[in-house]
Structures are given as C-alpha cells and as structure tokens.
Protein backbone atom coordinates (compact mmCIF):
# COMPACT_ATOMS: atom_id res chain seq x y z
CA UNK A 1 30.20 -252.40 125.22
CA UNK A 2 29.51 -248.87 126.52
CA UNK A 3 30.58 -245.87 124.08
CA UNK A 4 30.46 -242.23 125.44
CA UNK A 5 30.91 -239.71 123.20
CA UNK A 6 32.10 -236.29 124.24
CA UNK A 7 31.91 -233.43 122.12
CA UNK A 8 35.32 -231.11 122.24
CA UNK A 9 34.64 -227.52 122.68
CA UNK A 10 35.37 -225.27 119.41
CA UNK A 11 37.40 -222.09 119.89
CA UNK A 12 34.79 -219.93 118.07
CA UNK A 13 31.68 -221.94 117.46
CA UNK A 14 28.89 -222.80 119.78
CA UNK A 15 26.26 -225.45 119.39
CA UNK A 16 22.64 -225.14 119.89
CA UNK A 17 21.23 -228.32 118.80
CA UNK A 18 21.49 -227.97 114.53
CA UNK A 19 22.23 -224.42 115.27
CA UNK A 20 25.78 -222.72 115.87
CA UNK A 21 26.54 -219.48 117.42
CA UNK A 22 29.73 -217.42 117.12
CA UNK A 23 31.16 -213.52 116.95
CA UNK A 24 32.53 -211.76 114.86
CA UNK A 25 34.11 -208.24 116.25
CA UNK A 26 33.89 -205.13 113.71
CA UNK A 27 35.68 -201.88 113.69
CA UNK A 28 33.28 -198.61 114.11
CA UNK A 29 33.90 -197.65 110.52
CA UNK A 30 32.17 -201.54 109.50
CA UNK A 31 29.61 -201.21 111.78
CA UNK A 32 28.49 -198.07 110.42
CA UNK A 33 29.37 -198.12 106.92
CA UNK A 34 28.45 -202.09 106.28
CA UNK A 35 31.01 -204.73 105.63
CA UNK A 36 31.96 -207.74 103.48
CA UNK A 37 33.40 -210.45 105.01
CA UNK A 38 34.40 -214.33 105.16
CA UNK A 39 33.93 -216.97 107.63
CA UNK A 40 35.41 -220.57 108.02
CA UNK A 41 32.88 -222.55 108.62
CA UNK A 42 33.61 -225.57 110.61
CA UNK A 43 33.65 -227.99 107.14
CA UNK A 44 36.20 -224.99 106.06
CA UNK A 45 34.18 -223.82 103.46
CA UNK A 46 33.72 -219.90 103.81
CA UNK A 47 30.07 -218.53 104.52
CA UNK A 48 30.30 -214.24 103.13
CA UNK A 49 28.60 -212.02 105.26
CA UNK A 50 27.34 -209.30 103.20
CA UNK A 51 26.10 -206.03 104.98
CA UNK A 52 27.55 -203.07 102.47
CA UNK A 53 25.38 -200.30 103.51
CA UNK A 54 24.17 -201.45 106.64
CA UNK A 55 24.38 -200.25 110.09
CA UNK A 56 25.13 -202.72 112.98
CA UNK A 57 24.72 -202.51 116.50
CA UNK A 58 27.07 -203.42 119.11
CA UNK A 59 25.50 -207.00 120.18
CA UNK A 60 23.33 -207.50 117.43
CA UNK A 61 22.68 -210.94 116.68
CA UNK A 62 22.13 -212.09 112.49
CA UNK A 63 20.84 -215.48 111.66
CA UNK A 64 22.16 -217.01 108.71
CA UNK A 65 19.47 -219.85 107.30
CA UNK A 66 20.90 -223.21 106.99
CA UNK A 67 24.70 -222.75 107.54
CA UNK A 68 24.46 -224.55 111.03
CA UNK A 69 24.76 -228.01 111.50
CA UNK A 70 23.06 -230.82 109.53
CA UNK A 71 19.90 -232.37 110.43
CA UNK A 72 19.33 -235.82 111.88
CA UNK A 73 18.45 -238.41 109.44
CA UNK A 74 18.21 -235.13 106.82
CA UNK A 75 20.97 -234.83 104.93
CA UNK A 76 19.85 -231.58 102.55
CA UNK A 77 18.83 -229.62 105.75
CA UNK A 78 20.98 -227.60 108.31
CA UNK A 79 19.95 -225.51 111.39
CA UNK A 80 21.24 -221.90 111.60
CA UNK A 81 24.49 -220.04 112.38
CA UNK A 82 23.55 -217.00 114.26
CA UNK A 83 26.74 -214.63 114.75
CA UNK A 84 26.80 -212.02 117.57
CA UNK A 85 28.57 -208.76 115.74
CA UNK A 86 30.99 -207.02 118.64
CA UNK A 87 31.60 -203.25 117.92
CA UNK A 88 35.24 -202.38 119.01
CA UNK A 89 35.40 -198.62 119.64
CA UNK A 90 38.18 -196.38 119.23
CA UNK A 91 40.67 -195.94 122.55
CA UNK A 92 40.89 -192.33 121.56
CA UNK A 93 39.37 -189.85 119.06
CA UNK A 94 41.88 -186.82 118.08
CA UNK A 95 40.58 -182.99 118.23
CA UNK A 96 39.72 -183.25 114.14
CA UNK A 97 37.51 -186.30 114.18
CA UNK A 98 35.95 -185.06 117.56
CA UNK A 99 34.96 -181.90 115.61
CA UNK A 100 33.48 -184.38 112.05
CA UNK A 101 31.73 -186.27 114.52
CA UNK A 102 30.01 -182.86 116.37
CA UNK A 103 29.36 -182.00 112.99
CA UNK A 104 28.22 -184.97 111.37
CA UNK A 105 25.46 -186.00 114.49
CA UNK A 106 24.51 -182.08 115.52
CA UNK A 107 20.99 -183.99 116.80
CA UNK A 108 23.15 -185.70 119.53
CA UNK A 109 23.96 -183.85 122.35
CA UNK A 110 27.20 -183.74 124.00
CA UNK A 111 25.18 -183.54 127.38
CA UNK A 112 23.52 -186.93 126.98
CA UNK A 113 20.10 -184.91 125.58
CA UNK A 114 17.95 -185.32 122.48
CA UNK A 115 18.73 -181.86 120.41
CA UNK A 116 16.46 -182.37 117.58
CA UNK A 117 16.89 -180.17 114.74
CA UNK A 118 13.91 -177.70 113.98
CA UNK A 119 13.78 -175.87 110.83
C-alpha cells in the first residue's frame, strides 16, 4: 500500500516547515498611527496583533512566537507565523491634506532632498 499525501494550498497562509507566513494589508492612517487587529488562524482561533503606537513600513515582516504550526512529536511547541504588513496608499490626496502633510513633515522635501530643520 502506497499513501501520498498532498498538502492543498491555503488562500492566505504559507508554510515554512512549523512556520507560516501570510499578509495583512493596512491603510496609511494604521501604518502610521499603529493598529489593533484579529487574525483567523488556521484552527480558527483569532491571534490580535497589537501595534497601537507603532509605525510600520510598507513590507515589513513581524514574527509572532509560537502561533505557527505544531511541532513534530511536540505537542506544547509551535513554529512561528511571520506576517508581511502591505501599506495601501491613497489614489489621491485633496489640496487640504496635501497642505497638513507639507506642514506636518517640513524636513521632507518636495524635491526628493533632505531639508533638515536648523534652529
């Protein structure tokens, strides 16, 4: 008797060995503000991702300590999830918030330089 296994692809969860990947897109106001979300984890359970007050980059990559899959022949332990955070960016930006923005980064340069602020 010859079994073969195939594992199904997941619609938003990779595996790494005891490790899962997925993303998880943001607005800019989450990304720069901080955020607190839920999850479904594969075993339905949800896993809270809790950065209030913290910035996140577009493509940075959090690992979250033993929510991945469970160990071989180790019950209590799991691998990782590690979640890929996708910044979605405004289509367009009215007159107003282009002149909070100007006004709330005046370091940043409209002209792709580094204006640093000397007082």
């Amino acid at each position: 008797l010859i079994a073969v296994i195939r594992q199904e692809p997941h619609p938003y969860f990779d595996r790494d060995g005891n490790n899962l990947r997925t993303a998880v897109d943001l607005s800019l106001k989450q990304a720069l503000l901080g955020f607190d979300l839920n999850i479904e984890h594969l075993d339905e359970k949800l896993v809270n991702l809790h950065h209030v007050g913290e910035i996140t980059s577009h493509h940075q990559v959090r690992q979250y300590k033993s929510k991945g899959m469970p160990v071989n022949q180790r019950a209590s332990r799991f691998g990782d999830l590690f979640i890929e955070y996708r910044v979605e960016m405004p289509e367009t930006v009215s007159a107003t918030e282009r002149k909070t923005l100007i006004e709330l980064f005046p370091d940043l340069s409209l002209r792709g330089e580094y204006a640093p602020n000397v007082a």
